[in-house]
N, C-alpha and C. Protein backbone atom coordinates (compact mmCIF):
# COMPACT_ATOMS: atom_id res chain seq x y z
N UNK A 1 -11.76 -27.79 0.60
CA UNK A 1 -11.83 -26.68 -0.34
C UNK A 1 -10.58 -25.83 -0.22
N UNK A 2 -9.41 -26.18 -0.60
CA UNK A 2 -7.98 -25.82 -0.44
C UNK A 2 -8.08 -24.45 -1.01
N UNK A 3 -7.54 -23.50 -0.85
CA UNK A 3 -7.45 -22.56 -1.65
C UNK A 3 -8.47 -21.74 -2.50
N UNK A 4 -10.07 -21.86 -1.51
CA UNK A 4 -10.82 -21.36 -2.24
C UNK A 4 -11.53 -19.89 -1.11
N UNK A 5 -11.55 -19.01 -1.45
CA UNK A 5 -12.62 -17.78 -0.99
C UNK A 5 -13.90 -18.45 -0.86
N UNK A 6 -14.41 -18.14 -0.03
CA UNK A 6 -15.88 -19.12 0.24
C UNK A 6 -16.71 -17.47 0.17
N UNK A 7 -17.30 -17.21 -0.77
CA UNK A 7 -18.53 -16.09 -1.20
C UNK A 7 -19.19 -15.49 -0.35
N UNK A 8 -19.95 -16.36 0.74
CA UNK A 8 -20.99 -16.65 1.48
C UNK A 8 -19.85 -15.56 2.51
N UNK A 9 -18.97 -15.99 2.81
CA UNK A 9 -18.35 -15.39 3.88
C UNK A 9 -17.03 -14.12 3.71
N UNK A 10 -17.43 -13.54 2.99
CA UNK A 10 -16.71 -12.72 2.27
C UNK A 10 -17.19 -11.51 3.40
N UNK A 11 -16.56 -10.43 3.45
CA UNK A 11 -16.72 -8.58 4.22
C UNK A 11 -16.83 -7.75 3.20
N UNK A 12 -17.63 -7.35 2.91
CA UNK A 12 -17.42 -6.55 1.49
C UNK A 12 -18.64 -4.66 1.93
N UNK A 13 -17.74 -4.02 2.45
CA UNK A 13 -17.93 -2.64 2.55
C UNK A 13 -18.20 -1.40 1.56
N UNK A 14 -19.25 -0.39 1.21
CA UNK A 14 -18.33 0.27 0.76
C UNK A 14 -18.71 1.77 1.14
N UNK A 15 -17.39 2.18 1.84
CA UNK A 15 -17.58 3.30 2.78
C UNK A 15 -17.29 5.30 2.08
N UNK A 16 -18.55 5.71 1.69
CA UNK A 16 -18.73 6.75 1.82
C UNK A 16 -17.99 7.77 1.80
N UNK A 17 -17.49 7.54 2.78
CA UNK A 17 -16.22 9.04 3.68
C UNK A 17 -14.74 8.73 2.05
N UNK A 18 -14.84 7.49 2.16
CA UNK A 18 -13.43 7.21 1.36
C UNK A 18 -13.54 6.44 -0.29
N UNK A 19 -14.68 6.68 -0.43
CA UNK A 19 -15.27 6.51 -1.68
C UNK A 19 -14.40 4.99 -2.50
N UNK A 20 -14.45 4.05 -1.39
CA UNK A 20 -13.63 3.08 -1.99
C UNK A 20 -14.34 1.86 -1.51
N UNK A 21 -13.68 0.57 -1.76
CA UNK A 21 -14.77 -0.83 -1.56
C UNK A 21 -13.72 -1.53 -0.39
N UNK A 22 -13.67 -1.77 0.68
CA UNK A 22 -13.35 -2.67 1.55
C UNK A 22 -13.74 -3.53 1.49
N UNK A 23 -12.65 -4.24 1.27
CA UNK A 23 -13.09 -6.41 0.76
C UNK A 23 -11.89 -6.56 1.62
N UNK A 24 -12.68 -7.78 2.35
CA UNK A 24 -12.02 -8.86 3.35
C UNK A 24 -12.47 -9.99 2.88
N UNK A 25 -11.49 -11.15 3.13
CA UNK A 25 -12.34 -12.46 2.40
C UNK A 25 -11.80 -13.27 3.93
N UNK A 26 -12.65 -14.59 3.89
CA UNK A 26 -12.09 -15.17 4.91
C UNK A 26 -11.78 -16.38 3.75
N UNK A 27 -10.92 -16.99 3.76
CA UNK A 27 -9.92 -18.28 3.38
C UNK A 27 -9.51 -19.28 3.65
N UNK A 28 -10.24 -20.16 2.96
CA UNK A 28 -9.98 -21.40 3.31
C UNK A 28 -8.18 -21.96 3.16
N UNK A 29 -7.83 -22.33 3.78
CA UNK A 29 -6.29 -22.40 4.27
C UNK A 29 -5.78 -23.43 2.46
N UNK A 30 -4.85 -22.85 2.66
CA UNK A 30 -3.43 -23.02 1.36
C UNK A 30 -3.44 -22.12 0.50
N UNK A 31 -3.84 -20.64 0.51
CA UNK A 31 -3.45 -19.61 -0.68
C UNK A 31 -1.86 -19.04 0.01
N UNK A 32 -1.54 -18.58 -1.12
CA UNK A 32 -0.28 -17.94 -0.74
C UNK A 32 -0.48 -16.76 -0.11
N UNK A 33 0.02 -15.98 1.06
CA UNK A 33 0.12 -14.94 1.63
C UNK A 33 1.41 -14.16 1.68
N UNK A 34 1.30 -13.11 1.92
CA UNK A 34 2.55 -11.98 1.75
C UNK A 34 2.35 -11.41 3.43
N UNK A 35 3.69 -11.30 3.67
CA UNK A 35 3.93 -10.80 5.19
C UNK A 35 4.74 -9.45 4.82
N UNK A 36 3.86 -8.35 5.59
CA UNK A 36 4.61 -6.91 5.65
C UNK A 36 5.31 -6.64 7.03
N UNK A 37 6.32 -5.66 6.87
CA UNK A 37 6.22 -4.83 8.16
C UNK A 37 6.27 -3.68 7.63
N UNK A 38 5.47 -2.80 8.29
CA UNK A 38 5.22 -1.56 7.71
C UNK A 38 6.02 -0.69 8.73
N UNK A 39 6.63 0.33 8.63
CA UNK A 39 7.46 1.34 9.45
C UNK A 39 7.29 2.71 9.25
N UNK A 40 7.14 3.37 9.73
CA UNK A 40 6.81 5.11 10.15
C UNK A 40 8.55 5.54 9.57
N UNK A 41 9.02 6.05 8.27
CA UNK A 41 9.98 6.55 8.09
C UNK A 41 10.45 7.13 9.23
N UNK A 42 10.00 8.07 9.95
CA UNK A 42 10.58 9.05 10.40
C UNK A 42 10.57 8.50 12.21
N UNK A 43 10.40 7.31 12.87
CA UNK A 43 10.40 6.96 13.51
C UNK A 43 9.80 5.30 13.34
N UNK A 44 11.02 4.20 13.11
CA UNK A 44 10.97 3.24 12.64
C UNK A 44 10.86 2.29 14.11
N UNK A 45 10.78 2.72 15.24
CA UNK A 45 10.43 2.10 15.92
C UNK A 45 8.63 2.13 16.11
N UNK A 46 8.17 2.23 15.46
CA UNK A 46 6.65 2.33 15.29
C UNK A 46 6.12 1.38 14.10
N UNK A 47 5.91 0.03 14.23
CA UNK A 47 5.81 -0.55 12.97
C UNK A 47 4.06 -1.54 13.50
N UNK A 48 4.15 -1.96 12.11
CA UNK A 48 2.96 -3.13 11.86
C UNK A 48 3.66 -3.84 10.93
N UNK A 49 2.43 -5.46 11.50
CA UNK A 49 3.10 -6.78 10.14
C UNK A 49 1.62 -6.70 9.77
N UNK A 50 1.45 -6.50 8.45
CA UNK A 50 0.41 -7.37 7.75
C UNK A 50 0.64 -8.84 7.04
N UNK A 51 -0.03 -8.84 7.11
CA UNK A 51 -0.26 -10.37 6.08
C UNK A 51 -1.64 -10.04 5.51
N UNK A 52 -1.65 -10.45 3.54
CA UNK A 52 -2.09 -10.01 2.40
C UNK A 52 -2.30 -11.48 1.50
N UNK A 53 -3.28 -11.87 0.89
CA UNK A 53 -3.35 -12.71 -0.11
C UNK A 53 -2.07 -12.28 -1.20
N UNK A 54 -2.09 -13.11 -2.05
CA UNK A 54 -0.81 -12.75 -2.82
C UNK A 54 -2.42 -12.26 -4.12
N UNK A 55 -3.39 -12.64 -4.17
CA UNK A 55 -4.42 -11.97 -5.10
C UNK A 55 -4.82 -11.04 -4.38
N UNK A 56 -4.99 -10.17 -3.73
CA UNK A 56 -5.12 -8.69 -3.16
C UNK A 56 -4.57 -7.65 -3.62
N UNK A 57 -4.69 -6.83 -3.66
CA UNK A 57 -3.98 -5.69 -4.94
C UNK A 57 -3.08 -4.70 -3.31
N UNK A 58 -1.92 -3.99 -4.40
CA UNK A 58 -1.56 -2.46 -3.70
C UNK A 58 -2.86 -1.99 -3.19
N UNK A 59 -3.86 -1.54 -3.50
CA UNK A 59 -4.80 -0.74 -3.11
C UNK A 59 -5.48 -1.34 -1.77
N UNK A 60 -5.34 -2.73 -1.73
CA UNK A 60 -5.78 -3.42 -0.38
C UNK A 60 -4.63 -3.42 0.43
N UNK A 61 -3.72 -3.74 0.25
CA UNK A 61 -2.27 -3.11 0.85
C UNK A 61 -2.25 -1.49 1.61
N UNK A 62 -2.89 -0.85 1.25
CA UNK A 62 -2.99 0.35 1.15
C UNK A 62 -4.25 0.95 2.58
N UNK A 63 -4.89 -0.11 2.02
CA UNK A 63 -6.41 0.24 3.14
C UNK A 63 -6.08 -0.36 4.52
N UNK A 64 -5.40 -1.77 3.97
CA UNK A 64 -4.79 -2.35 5.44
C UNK A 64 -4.04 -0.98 6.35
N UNK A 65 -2.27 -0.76 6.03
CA UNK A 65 -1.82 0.51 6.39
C UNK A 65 -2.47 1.31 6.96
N UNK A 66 -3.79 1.78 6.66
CA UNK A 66 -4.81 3.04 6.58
C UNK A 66 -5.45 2.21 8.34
N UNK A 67 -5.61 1.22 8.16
CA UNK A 67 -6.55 0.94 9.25
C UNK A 67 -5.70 0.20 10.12
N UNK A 68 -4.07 -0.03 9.92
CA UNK A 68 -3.34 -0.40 11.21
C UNK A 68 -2.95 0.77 11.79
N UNK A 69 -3.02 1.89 11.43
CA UNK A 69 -1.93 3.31 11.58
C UNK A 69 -2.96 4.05 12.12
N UNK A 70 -4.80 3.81 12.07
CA UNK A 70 -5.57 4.38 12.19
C UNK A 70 -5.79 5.98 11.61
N UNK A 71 -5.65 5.74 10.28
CA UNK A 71 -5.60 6.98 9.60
C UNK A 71 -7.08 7.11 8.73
N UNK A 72 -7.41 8.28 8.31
CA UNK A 72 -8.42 7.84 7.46
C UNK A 72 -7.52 7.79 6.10
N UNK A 73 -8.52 7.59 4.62
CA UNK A 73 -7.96 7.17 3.96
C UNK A 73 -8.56 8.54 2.76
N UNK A 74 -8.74 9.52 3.54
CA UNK A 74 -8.72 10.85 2.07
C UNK A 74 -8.07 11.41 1.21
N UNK A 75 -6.77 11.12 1.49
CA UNK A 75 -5.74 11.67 0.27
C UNK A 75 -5.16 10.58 -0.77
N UNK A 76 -4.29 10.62 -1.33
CA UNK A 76 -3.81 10.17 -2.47
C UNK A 76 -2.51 9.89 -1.81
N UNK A 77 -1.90 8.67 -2.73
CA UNK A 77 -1.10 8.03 -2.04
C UNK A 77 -0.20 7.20 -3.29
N UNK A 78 0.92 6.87 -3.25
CA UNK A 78 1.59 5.85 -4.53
C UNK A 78 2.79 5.33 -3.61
N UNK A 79 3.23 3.93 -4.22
CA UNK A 79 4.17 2.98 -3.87
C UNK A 79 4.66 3.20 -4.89
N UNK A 80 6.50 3.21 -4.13
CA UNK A 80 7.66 3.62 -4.89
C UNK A 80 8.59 2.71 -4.92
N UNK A 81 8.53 1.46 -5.94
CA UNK A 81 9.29 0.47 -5.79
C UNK A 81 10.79 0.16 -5.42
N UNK A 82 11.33 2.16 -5.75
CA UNK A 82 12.59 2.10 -5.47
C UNK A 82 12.64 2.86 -4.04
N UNK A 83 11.64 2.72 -3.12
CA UNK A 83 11.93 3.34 -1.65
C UNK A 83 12.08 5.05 -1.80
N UNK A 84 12.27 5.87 -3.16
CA UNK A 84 12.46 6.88 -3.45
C UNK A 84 11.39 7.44 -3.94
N UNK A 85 10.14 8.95 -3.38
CA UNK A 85 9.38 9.16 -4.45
C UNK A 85 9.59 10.26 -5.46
N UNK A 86 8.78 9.37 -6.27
CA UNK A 86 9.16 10.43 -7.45
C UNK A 86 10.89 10.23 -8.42
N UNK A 87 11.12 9.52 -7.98
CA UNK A 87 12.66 9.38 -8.45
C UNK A 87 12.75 8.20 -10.27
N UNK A 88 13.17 8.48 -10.95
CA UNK A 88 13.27 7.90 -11.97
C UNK A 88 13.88 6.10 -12.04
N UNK A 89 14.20 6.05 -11.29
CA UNK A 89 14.59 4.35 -10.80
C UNK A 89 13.38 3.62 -11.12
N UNK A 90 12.11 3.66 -11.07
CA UNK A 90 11.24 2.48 -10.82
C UNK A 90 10.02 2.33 -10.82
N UNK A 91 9.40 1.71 -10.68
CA UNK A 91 7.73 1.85 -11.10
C UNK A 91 7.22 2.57 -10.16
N UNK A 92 5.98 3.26 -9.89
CA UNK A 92 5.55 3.89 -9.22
C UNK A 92 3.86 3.56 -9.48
N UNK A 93 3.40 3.26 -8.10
CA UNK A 93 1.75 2.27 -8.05
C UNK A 93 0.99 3.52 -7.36
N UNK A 94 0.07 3.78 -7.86
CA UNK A 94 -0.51 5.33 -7.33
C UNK A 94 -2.26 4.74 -7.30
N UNK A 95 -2.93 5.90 -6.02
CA UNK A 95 -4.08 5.94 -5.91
C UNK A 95 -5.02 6.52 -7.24
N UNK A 96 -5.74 5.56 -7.56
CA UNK A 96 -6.60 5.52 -8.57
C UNK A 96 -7.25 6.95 -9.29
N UNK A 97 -7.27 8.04 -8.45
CA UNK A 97 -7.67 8.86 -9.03
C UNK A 97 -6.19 10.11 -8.87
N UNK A 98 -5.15 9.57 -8.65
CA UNK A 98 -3.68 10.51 -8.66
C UNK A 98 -3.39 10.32 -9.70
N UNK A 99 -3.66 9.66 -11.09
CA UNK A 99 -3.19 9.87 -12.63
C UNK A 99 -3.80 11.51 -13.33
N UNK A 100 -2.69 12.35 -13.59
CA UNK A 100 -2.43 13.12 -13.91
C UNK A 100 -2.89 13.36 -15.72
N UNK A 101 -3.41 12.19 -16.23
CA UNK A 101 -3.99 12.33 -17.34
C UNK A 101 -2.83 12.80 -18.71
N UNK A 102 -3.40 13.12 -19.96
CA UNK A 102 -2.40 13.08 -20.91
C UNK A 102 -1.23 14.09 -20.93
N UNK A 103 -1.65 15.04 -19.99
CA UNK A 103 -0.47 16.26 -19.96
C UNK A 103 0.52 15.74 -19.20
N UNK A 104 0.23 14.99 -18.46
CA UNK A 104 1.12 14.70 -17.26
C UNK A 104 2.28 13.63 -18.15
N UNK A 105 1.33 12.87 -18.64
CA UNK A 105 2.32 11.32 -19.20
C UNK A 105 2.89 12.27 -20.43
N UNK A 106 2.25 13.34 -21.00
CA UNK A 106 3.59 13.74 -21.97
C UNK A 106 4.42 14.73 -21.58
N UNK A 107 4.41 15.29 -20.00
CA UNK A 107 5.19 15.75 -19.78
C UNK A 107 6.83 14.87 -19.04
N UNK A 108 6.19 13.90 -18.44
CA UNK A 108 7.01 12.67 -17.96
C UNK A 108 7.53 11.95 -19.54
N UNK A 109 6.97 11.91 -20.41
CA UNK A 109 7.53 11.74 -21.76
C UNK A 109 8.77 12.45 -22.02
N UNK A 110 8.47 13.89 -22.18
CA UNK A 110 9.49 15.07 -22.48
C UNK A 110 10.82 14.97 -21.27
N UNK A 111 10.64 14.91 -20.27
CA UNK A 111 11.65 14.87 -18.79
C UNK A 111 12.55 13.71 -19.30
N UNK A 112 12.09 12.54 -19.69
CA UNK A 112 12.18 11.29 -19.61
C UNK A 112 13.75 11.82 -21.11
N UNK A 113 12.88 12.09 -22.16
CA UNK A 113 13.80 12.11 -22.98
C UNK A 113 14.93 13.56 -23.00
N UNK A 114 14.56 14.09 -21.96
CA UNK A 114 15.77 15.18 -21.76
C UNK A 114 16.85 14.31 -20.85
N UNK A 115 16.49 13.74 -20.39
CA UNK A 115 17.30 12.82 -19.25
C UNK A 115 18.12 11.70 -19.85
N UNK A 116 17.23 11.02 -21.05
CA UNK A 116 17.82 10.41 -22.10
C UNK A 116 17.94 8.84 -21.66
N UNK A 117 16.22 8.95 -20.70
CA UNK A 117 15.94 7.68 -20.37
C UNK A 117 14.52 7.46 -20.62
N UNK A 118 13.83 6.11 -20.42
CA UNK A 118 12.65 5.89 -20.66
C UNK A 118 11.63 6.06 -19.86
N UNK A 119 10.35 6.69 -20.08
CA UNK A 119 9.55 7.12 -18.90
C UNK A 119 9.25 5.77 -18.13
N UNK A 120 9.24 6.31 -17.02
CA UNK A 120 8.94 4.96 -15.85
C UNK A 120 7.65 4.62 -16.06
N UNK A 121 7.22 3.28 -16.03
CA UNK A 121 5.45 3.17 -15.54
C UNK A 121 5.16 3.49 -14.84
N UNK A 122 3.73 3.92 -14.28
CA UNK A 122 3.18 4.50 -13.47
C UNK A 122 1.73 3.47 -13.89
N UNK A 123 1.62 2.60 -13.09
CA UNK A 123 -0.16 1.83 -12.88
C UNK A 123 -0.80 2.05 -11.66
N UNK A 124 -1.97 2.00 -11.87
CA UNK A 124 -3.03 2.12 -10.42
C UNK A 124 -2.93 0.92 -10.04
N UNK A 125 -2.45 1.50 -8.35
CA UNK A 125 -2.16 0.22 -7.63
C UNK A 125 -3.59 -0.98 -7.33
N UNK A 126 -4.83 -0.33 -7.80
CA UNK A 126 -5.87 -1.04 -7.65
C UNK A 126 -6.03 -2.42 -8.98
N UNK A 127 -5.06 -2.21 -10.21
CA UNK A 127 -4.71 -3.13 -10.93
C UNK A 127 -3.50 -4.00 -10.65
N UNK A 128 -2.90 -3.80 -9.73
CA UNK A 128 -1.42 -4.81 -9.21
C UNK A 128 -1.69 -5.97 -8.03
N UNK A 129 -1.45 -6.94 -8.69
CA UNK A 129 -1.72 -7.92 -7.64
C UNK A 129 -0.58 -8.05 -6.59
N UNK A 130 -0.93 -8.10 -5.30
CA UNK A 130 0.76 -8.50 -4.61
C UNK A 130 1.93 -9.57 -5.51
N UNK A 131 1.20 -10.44 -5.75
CA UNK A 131 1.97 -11.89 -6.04
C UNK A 131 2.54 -11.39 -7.17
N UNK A 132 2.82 -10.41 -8.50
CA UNK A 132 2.55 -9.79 -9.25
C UNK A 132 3.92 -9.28 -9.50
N UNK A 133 4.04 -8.73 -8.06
CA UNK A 133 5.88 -7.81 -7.45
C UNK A 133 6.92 -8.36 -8.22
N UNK A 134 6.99 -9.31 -7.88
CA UNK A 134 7.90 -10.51 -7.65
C UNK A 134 8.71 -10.15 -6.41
N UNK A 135 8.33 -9.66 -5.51
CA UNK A 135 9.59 -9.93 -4.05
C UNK A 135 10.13 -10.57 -3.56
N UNK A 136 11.30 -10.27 -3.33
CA UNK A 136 12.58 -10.95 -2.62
C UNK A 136 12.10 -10.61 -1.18
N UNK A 137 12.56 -11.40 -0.21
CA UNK A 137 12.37 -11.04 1.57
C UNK A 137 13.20 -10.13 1.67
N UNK A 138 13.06 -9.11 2.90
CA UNK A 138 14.00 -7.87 3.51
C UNK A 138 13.73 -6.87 1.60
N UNK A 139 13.28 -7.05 0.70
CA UNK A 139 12.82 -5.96 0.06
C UNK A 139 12.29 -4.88 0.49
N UNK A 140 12.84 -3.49 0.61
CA UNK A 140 11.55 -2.65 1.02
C UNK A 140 10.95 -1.61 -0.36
N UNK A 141 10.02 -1.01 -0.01
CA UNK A 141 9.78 0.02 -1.07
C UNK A 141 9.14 0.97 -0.29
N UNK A 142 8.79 2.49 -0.46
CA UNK A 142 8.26 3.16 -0.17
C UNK A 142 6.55 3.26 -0.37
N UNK A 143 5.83 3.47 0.73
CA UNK A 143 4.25 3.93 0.77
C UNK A 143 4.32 5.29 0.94
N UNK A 144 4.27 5.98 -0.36
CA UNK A 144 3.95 7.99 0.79
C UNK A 144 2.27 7.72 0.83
N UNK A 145 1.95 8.55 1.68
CA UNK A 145 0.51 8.61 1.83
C UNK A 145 0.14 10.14 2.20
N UNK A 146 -0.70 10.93 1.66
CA UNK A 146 -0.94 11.84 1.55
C UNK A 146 0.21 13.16 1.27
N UNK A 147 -0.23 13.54 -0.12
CA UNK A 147 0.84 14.21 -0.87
C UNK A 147 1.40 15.41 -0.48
N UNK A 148 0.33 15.95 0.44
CA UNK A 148 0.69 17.21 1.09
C UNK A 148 1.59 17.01 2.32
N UNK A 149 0.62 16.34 3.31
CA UNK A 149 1.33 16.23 4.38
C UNK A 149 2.84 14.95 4.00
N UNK A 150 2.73 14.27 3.20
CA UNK A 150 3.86 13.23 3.30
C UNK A 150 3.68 12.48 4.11
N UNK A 151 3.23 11.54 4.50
CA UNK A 151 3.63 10.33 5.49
C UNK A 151 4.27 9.19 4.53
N UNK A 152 5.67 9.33 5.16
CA UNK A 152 6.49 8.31 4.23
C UNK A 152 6.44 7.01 5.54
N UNK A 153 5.97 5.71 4.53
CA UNK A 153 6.41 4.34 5.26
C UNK A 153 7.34 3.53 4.56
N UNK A 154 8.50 3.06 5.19
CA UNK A 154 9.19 2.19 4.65
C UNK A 154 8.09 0.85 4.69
N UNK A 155 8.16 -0.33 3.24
CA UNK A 155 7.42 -1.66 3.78
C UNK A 155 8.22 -2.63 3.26
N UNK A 156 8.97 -3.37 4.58
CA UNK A 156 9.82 -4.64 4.31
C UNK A 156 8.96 -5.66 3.89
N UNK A 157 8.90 -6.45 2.85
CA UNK A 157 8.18 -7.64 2.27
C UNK A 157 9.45 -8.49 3.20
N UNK A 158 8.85 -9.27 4.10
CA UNK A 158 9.74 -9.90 5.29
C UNK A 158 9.15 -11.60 4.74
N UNK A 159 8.30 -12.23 3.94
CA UNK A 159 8.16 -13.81 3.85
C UNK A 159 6.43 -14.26 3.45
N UNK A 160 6.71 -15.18 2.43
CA UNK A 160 5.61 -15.63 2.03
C UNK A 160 5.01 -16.62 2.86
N UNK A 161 3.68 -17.00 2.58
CA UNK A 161 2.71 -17.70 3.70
C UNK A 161 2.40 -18.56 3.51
N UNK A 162 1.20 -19.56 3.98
CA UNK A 162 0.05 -20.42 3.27
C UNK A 162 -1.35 -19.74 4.37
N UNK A 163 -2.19 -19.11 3.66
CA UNK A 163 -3.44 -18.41 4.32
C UNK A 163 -3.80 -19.79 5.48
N UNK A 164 -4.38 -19.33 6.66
CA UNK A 164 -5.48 -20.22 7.19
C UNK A 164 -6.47 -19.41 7.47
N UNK A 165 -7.68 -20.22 7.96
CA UNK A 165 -9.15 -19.38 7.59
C UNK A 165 -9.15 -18.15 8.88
N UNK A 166 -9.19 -17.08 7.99
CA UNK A 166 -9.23 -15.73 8.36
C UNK A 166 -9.59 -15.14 7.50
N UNK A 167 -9.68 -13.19 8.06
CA UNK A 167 -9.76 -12.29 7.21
C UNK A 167 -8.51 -11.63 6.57
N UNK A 168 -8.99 -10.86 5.46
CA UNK A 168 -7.12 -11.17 4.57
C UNK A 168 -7.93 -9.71 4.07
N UNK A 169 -6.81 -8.16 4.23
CA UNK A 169 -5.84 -8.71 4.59
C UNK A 169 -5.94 -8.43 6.22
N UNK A 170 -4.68 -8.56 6.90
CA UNK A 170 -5.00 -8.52 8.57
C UNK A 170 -3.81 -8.50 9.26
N UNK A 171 -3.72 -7.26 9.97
CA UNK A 171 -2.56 -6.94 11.31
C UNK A 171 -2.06 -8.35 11.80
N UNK A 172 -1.11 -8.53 11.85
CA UNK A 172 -0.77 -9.76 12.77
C UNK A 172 0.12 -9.27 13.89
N UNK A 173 0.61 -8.08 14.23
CA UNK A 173 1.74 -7.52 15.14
C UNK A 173 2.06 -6.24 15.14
N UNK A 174 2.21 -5.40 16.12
CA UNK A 174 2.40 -4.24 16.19
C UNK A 174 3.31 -3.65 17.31
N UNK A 175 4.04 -2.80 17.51
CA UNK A 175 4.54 -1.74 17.88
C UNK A 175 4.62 -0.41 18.18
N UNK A 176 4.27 -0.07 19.57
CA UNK A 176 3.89 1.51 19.56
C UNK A 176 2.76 2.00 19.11
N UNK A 177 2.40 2.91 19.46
CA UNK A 177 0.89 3.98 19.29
C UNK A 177 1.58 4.44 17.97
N UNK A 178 0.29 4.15 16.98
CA UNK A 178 0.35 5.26 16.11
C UNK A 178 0.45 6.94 16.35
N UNK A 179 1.21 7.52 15.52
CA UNK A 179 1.04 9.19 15.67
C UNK A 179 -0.68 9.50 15.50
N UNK A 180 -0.91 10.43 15.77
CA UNK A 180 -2.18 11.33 15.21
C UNK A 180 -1.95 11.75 13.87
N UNK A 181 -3.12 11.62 12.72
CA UNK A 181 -2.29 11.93 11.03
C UNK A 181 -2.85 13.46 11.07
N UNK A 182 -3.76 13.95 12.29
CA UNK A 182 -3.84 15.63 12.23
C UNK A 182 -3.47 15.57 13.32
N UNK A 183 -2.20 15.86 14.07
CA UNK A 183 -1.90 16.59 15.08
C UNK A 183 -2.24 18.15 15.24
N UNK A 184 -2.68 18.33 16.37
CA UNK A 184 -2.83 19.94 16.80
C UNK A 184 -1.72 20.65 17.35
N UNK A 185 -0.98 21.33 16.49
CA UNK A 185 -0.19 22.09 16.69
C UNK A 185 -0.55 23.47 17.10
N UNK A 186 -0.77 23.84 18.49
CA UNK A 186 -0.79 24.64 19.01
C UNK A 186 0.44 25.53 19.06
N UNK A 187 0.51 26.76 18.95
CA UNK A 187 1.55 27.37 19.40
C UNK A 187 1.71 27.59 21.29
N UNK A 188 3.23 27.39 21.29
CA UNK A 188 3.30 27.28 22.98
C UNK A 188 3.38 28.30 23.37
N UNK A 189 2.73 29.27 24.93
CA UNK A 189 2.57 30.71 24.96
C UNK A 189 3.25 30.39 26.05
């Protein structure tokens, strides 16, 4: 059964706190897979590799991150194809409920044509399939994750796969303790 999700053995969550569906599939070996390394902008010696079905969306991309970094997953978050956020270069893949609705897209309309360029897309990353990208290896793009605080990750798309039977998607390697995503900043007396 080359390349098939077997039903029966599927993980399928859906957790409360983060109002979202955690799907793991286990895989019968020959789908295509996507290999990450994910990096802590601001201290790039702190990384993770995932590996992702190439049918898994940004948004599973997203939950992976969330649960190698041990973060929860309450804020809002978008992938910035050009490593830049917010910057007019490139598509931008956002958490499902971060669309800003018709004021927003006609204000990115209006910007767009003062600038005297075309508004960028903006899709929910829960409609983008990995395989979808089209990535080159050593590609990176930006993950911010939570809009307030900022946690910027660089993510090198480092090489495509062939699945064997596992859960997808799934840590394969890591580096360093994650930070705390609420540190207690005490003042020092």
């Amino acid at each position: 059964m080359k390349g098939v999700v077997h039903p029966a053995q599927s993980a399928y969550t859906f957790d409360m706190r983060y109002k979202c569906a955690v799907v793991k599939f286990i895989v019968w070996c020959g789908m295509k897979t996507y290999v990450f390394k994910v990096k802590l902008k601001h201290d790039k010696r702190i990384w993770r590799r995932i590996e992702i079905l190439g049918s898994q969306t940004l948004n599973d991309l997203h939950m992976a991150i969330q649960e190698a970094f041990d973060f929860d997953a309450e804020h809002l978050y978008s992938f910035f194809m050009s490593g830049k956020a917010w910057d007019d270069s490139d598509f931008e893949y956002y958490h499902p409920e971060a669309n800003g609705g018709p004021l927003e897209e006609r204000m990115r309309t209006i910007l767009s044509q003062i600038r005297g360029s075309h508004p960028e897309p903006r899709l929910p990353a829960t409609s983008v399939r990995i395989e979808s990208l089209n990535l080159k290896p050593k590609q990176n793009f930006l993950y911010l994750f939570d809009y307030g605080d900022e946690w910027h990750f660089e993510v090198e798309f480092l090489k495509q796969g062939s699945s064997e039977k596992a859960l997808y998607p799934r840590i394969i390697d890591s580096r360093r303790e994650a930070p705390e995503q609420y540190p207690d900043y005490e003042e020092e007396t």
